[in-house]
N, C-alpha and C. Protein backbone atom coordinates (compact mmCIF):
# COMPACT_ATOMS: atom_id res chain seq x y z
N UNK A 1 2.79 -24.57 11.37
CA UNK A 1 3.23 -23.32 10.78
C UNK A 1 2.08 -22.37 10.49
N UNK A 2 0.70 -22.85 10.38
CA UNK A 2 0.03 -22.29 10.19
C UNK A 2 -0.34 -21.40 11.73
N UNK A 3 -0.15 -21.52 12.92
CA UNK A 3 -0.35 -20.31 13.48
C UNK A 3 0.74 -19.42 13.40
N UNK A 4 1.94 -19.25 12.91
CA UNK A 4 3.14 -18.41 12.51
C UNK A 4 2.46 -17.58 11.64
N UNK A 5 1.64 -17.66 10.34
CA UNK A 5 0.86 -16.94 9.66
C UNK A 5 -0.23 -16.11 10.41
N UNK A 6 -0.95 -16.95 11.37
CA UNK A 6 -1.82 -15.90 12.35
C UNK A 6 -1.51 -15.34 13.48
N UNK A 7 -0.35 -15.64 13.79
CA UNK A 7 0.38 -14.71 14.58
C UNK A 7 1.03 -13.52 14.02
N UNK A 8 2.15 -13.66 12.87
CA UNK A 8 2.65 -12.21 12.33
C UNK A 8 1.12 -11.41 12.40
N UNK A 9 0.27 -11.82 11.42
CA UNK A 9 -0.70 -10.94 11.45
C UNK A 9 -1.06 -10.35 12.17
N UNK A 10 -1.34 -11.25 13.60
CA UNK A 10 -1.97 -10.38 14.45
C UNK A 10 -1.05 -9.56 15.14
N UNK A 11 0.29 -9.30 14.72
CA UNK A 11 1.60 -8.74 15.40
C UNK A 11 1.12 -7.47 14.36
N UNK A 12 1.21 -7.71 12.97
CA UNK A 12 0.92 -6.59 12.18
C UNK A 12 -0.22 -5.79 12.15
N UNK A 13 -0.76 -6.18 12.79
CA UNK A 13 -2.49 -5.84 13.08
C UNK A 13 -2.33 -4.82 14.04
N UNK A 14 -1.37 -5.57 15.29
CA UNK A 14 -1.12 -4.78 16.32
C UNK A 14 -0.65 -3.39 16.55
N UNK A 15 0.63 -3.52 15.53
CA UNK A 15 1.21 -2.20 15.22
C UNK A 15 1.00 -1.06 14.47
N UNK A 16 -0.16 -2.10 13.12
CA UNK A 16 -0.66 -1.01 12.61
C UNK A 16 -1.63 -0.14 13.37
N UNK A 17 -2.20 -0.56 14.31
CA UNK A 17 -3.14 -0.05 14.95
C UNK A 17 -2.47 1.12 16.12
N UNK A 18 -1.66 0.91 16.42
CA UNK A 18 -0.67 1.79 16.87
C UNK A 18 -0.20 3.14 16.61
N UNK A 19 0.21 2.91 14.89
CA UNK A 19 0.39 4.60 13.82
C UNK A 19 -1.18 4.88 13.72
N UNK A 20 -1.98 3.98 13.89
CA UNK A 20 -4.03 4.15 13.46
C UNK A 20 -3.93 5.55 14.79
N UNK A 21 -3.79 4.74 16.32
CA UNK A 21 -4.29 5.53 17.17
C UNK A 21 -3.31 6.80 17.67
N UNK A 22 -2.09 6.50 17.10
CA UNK A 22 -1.46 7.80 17.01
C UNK A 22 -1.71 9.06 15.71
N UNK A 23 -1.96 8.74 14.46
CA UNK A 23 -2.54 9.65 13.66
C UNK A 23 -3.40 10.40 14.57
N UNK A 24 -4.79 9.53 14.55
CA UNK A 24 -5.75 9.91 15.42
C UNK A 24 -5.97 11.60 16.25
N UNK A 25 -4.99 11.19 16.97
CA UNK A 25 -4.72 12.46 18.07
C UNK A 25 -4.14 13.73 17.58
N UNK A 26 -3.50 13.75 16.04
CA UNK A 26 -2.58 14.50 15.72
C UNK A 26 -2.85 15.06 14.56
N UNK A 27 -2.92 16.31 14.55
CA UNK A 27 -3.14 17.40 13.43
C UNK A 27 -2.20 16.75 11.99
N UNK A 28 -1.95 17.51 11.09
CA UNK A 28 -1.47 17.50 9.30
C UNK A 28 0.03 17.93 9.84
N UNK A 29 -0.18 19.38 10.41
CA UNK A 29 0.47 20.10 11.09
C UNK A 29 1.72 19.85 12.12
N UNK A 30 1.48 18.66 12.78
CA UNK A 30 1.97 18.16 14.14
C UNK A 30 3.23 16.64 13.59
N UNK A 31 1.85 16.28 12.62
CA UNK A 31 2.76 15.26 11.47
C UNK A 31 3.72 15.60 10.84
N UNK A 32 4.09 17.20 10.24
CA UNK A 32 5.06 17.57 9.88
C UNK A 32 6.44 18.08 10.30
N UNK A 33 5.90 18.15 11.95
CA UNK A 33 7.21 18.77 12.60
C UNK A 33 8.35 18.07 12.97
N UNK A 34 9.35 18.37 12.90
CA UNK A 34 10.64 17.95 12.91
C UNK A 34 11.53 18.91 14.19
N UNK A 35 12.00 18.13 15.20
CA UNK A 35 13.04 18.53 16.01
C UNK A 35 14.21 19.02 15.69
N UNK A 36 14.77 19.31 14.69
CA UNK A 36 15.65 19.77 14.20
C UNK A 36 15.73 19.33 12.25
N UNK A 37 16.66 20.20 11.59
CA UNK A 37 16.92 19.68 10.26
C UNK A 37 17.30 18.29 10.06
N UNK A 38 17.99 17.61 10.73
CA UNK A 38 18.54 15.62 10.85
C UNK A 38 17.27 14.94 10.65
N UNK A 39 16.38 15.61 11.75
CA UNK A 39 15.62 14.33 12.14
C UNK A 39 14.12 14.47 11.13
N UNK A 40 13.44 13.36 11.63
CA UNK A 40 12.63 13.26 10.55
C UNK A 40 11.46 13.44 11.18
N UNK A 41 10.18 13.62 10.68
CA UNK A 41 8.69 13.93 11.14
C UNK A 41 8.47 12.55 10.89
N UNK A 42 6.71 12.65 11.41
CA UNK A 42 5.95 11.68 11.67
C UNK A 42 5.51 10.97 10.19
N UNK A 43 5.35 11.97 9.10
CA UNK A 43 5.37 12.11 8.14
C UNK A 43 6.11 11.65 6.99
N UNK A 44 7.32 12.07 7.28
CA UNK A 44 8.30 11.63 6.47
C UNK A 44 8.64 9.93 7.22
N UNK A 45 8.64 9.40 8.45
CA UNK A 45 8.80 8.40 9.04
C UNK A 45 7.50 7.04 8.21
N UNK A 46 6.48 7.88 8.08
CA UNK A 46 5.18 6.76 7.52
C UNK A 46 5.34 6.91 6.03
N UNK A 47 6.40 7.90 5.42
CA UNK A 47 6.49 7.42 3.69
C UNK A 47 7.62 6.50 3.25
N UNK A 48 8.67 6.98 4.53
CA UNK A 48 9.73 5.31 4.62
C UNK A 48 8.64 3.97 4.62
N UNK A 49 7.81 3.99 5.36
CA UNK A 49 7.46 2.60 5.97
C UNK A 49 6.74 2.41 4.70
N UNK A 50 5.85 3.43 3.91
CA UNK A 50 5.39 2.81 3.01
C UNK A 50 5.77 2.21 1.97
N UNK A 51 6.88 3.61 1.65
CA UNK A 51 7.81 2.62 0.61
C UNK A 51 8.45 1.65 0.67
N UNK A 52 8.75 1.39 1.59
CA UNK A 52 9.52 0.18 2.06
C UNK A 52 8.04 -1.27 2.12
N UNK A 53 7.32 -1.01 2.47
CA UNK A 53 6.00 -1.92 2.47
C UNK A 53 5.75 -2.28 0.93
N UNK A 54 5.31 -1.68 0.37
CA UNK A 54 5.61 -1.61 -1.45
C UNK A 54 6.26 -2.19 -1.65
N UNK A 55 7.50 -1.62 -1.73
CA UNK A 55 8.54 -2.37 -2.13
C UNK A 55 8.54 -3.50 -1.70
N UNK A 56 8.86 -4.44 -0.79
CA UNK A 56 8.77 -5.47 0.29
C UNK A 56 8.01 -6.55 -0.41
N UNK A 57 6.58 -6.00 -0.07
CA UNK A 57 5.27 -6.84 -0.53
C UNK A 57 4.45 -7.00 -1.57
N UNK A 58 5.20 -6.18 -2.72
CA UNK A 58 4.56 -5.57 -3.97
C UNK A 58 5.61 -7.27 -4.90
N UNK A 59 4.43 -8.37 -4.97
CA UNK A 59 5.22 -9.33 -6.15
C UNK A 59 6.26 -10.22 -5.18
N UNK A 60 5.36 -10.63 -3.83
CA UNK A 60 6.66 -10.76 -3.01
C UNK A 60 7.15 -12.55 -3.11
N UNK A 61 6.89 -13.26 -3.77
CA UNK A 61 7.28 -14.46 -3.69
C UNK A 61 8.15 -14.21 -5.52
N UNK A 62 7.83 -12.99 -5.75
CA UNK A 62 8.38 -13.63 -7.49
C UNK A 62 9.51 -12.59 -7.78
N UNK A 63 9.78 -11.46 -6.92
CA UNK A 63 10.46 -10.67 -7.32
C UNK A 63 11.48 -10.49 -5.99
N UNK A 64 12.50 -9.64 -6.64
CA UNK A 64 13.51 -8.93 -5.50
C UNK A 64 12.81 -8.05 -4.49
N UNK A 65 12.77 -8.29 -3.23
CA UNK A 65 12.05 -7.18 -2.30
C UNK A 65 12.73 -5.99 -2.71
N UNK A 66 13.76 -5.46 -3.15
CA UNK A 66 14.14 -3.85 -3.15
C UNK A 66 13.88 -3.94 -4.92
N UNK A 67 12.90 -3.52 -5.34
CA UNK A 67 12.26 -3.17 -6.71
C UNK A 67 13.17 -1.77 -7.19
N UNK A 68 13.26 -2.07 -8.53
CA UNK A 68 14.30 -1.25 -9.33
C UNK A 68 13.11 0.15 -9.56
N UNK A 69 11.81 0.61 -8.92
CA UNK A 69 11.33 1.63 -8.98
C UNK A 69 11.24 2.46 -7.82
N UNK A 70 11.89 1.82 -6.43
CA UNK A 70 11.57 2.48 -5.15
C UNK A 70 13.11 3.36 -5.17
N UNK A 71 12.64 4.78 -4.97
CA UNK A 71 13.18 5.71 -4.66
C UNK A 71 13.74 5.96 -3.25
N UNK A 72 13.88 5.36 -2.49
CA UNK A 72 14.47 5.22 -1.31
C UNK A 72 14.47 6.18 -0.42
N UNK A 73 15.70 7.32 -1.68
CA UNK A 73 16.15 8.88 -0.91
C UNK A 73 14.92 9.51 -0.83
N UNK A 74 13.38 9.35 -1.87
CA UNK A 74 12.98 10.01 -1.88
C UNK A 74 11.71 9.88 -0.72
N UNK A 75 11.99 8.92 -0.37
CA UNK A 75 10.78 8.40 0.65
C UNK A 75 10.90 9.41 1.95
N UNK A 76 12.47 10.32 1.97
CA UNK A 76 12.46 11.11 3.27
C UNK A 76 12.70 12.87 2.79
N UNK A 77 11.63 12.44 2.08
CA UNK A 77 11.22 14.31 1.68
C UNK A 77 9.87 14.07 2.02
N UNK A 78 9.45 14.78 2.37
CA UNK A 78 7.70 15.02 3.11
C UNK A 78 7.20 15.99 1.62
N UNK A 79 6.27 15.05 1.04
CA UNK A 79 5.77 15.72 0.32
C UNK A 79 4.03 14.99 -0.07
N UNK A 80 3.70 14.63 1.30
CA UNK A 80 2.61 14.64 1.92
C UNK A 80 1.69 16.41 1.75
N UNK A 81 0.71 16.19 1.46
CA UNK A 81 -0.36 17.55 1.27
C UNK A 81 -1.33 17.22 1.91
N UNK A 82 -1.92 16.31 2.85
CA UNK A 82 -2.89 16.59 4.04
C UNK A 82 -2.60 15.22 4.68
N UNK A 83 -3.34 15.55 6.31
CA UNK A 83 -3.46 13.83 7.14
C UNK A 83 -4.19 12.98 5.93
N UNK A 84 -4.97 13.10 5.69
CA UNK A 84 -5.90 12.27 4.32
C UNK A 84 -4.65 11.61 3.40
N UNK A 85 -4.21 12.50 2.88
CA UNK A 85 -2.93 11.82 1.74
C UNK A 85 -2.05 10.78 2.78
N UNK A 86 -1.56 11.17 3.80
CA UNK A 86 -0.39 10.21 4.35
C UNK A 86 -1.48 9.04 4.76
N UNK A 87 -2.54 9.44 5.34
CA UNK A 87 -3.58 7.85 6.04
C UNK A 87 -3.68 7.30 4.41
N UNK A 88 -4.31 7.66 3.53
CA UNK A 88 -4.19 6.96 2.49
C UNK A 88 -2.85 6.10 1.86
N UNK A 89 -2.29 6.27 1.83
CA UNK A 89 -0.65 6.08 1.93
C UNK A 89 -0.35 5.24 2.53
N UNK A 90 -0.08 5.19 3.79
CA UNK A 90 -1.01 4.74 5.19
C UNK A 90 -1.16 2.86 4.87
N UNK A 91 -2.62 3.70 4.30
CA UNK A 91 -3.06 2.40 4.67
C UNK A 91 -2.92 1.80 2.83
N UNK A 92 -2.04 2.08 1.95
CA UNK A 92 -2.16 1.22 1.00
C UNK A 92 -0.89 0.51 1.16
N UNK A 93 0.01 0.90 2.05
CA UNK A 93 0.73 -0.17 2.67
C UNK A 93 0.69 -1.40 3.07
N UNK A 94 -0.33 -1.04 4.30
CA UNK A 94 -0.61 -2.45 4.91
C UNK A 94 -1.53 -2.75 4.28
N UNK A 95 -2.59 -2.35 2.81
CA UNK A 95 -3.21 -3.35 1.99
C UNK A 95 -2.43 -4.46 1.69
N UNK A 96 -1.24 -3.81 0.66
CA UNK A 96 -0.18 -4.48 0.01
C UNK A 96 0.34 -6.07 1.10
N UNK A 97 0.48 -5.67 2.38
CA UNK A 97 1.66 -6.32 3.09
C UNK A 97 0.29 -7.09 3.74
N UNK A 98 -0.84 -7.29 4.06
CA UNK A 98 -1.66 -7.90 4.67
C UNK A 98 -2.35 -8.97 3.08
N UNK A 99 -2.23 -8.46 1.76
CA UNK A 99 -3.03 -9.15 1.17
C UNK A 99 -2.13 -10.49 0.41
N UNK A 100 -0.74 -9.93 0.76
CA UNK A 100 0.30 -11.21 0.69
C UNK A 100 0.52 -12.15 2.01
N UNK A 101 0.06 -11.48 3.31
CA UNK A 101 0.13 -12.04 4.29
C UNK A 101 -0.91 -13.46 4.44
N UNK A 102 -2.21 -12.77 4.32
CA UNK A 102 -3.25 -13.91 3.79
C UNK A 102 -3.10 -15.06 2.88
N UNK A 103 -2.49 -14.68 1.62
CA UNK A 103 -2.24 -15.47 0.52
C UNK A 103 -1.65 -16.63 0.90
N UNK A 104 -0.53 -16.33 1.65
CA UNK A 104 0.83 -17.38 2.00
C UNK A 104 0.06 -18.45 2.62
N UNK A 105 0.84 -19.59 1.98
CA UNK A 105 0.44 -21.04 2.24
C UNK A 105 1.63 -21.14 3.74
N UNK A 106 0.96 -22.70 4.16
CA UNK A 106 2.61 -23.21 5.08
C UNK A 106 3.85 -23.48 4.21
N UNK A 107 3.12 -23.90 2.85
CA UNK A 107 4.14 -24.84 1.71
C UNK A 107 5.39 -23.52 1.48
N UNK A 108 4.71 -22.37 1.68
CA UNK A 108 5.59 -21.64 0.89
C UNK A 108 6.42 -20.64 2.32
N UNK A 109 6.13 -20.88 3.47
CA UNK A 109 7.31 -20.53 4.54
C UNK A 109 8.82 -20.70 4.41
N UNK A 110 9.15 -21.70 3.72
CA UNK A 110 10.30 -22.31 3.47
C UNK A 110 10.88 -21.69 2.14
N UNK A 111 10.13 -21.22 1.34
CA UNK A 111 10.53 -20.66 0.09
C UNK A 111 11.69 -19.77 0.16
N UNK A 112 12.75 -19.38 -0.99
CA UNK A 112 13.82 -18.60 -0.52
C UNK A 112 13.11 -17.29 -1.41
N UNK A 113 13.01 -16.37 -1.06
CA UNK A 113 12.88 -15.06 -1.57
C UNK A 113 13.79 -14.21 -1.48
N UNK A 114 14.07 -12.97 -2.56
CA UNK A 114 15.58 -12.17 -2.49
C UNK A 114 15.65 -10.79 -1.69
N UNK A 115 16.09 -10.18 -1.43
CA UNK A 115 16.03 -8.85 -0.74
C UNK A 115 17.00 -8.28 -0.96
N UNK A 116 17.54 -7.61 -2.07
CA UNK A 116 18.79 -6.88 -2.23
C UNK A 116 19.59 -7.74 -3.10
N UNK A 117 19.40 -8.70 -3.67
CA UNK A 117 19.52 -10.24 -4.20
C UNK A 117 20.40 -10.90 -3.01
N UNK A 118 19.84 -11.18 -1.85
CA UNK A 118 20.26 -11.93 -0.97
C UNK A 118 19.11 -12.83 -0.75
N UNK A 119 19.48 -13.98 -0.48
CA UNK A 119 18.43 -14.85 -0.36
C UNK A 119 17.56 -15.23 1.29
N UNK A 120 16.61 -15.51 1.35
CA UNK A 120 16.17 -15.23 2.57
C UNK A 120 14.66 -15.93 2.48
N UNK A 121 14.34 -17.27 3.82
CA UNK A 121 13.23 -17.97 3.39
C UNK A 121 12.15 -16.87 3.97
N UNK A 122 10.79 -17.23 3.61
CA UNK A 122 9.88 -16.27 3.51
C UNK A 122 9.63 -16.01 5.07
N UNK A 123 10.15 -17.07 6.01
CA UNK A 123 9.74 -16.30 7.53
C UNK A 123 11.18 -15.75 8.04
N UNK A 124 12.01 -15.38 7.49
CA UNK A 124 13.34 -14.44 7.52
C UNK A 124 12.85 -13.69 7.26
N UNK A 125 11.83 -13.38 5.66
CA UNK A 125 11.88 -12.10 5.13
C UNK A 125 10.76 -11.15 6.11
N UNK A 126 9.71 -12.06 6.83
CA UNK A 126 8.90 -11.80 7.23
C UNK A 126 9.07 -11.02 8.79
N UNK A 127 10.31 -11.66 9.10
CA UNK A 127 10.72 -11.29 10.17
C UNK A 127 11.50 -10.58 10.71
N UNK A 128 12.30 -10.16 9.52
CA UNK A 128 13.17 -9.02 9.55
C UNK A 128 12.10 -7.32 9.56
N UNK A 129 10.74 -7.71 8.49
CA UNK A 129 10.18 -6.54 8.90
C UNK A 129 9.18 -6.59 9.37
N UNK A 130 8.79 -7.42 10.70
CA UNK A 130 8.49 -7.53 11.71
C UNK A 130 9.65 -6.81 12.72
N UNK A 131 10.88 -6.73 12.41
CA UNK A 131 11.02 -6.05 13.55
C UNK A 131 11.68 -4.81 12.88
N UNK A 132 11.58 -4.41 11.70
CA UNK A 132 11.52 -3.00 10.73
C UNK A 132 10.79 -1.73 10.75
N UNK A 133 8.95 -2.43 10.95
CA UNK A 133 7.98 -1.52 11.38
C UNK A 133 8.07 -1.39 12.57
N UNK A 134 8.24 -2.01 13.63
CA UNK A 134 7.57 -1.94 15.16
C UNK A 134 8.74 -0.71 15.18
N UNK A 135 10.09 -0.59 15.05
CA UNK A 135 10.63 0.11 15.00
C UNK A 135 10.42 1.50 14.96
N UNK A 136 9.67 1.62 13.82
CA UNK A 136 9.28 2.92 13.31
C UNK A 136 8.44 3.08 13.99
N UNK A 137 6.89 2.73 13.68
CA UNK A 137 6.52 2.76 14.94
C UNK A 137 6.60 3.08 15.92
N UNK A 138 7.40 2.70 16.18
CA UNK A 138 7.87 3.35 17.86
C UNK A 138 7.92 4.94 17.83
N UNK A 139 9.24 5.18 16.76
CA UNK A 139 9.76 6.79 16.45
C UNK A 139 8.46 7.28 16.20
N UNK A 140 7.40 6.51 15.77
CA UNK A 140 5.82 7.66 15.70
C UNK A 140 5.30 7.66 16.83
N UNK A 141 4.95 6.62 17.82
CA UNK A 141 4.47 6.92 18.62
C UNK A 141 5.51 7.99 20.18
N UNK A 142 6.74 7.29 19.70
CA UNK A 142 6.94 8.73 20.73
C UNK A 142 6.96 10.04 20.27
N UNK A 143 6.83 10.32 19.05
CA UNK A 143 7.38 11.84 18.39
C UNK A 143 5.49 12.50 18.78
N UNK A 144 4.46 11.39 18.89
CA UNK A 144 3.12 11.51 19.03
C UNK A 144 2.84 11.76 20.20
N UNK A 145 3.80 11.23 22.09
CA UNK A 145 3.03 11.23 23.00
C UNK A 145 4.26 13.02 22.93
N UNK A 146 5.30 13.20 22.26
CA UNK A 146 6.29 14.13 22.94
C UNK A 146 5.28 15.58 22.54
N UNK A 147 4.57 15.58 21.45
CA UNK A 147 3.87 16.71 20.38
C UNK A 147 2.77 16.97 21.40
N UNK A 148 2.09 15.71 21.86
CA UNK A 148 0.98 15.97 22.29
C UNK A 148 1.14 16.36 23.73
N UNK A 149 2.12 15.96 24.53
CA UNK A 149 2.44 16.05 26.00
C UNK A 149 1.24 15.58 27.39
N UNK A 150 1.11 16.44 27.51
CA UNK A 150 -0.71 15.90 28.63
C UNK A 150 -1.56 15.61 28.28
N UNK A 151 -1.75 16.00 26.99
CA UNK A 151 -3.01 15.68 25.74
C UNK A 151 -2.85 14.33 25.32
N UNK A 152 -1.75 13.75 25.34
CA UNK A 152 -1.78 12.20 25.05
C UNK A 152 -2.45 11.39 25.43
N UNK A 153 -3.26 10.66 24.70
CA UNK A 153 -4.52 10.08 25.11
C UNK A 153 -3.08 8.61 25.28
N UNK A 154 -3.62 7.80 25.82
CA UNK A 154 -2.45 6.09 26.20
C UNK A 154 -3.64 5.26 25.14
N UNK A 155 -2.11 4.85 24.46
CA UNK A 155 -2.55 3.97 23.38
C UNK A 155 -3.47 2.33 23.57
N UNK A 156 -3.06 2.10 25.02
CA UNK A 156 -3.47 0.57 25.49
C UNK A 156 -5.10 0.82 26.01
N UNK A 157 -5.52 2.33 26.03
CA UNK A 157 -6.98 2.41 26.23
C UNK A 157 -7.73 1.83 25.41
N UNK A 158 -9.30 1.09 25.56
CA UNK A 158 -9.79 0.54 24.58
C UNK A 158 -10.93 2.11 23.95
C-alpha cells in the first residue's frame, strides 16, 4: 500500500503541475475571462478547487471533509485581485492536500473518513478527488490552450 501513497502523489504532482504550466502562459486578465455569463473563468475554476482542497484536507482524518466554514456558492465569484493572489491560493491548496498526503500511514488507508457525513475509507476519499481535480484541470487547461490559440506553448514540453 505503500506505493498507492507514492503514486497519488505523484498523480497530484502531475496535475498540479499542469494549472503551474498553464498559469504560466497567461495574463491576471486572460484568468478572468469568461465565455459567456454561465460559464466560469480560469479563476473562478482554481477558487472551487481551492476551496474544495481546504475543505477536503484541512483536519482530514478527524473531521467531516465538507467543513461547516466552506462557502461553496462563494468559491464561484472571482474575487481574485492579481495572478499573485490566485497562485498564492493556488498553491495553499496543494500545501494543505500534499502535507496530509505525506503524513498518511498504510495503517490508516483503511480508515473510514466522512464527506458530507457519508462514510468513505481514506483511498475512496482520496480517489474520488483524484478524479475531482484532474477534472478541473482539464476546464483550465483547455480554457488556457483556447485564450492562448498559436501562442500555446504544449504542456508535455520539458
Amino acid at each position: 500500500m505503500e506505493s498507492y501513497l507514492v503514486s497519488v502523489i505523484k498523480q497530484f504532482e502531475y496535475y498540479k503541475n499542469l494549472g503551474d504550466k498553464t498559469f504560466s502562459q497567461l495574463t491576471f486578465e486572460e484568468m478572468q475571462w469568461q465565455s459567456n455569463e454561465a460559464s466560469n473563468s480560469i479563476s473562478v475554476i482554481t477558487k472551487h478547487i481551492v476551496g474544495n482542497m481546504l475543505s477536503r484536507w484541512t483536519n482530514f482524518l478527524t473531521e467531516d471533509g465538507e467543513k461547516n466554514w466552506r462557502n461553496r456558492d462563494s468559491e464561484f465569484e472571482d474575487t481574485y485581485t492579481s495572478k499573485e493572489d490566485m497562485i498564492a491560493s493556488w498553491e495553499s491548496g496543494w500545501f494543505c492536500l500534499f502535507n496530509v498526503l505525506k503524513s498518511l500511514k498504510n495503517e490508516d488507508l483503511e480508515r473510514i473518513i466522512y464527506i458530507r457525513n457519508e462514510g468513505h475509507t481514506v483511498i475512496e476519499a482520496i480517489n474520488r478527488q483524484l478524479a475531482h481535480y484532474p477534472y478541473h484541470i482539464g476546464q483550465i487547461v483547455f480554457l488556457g490552450k483556447l485564450l492562448k490559440d498559436e501562442h500555446w506553448q504544449s504542456l508535455s514540453m520539458k
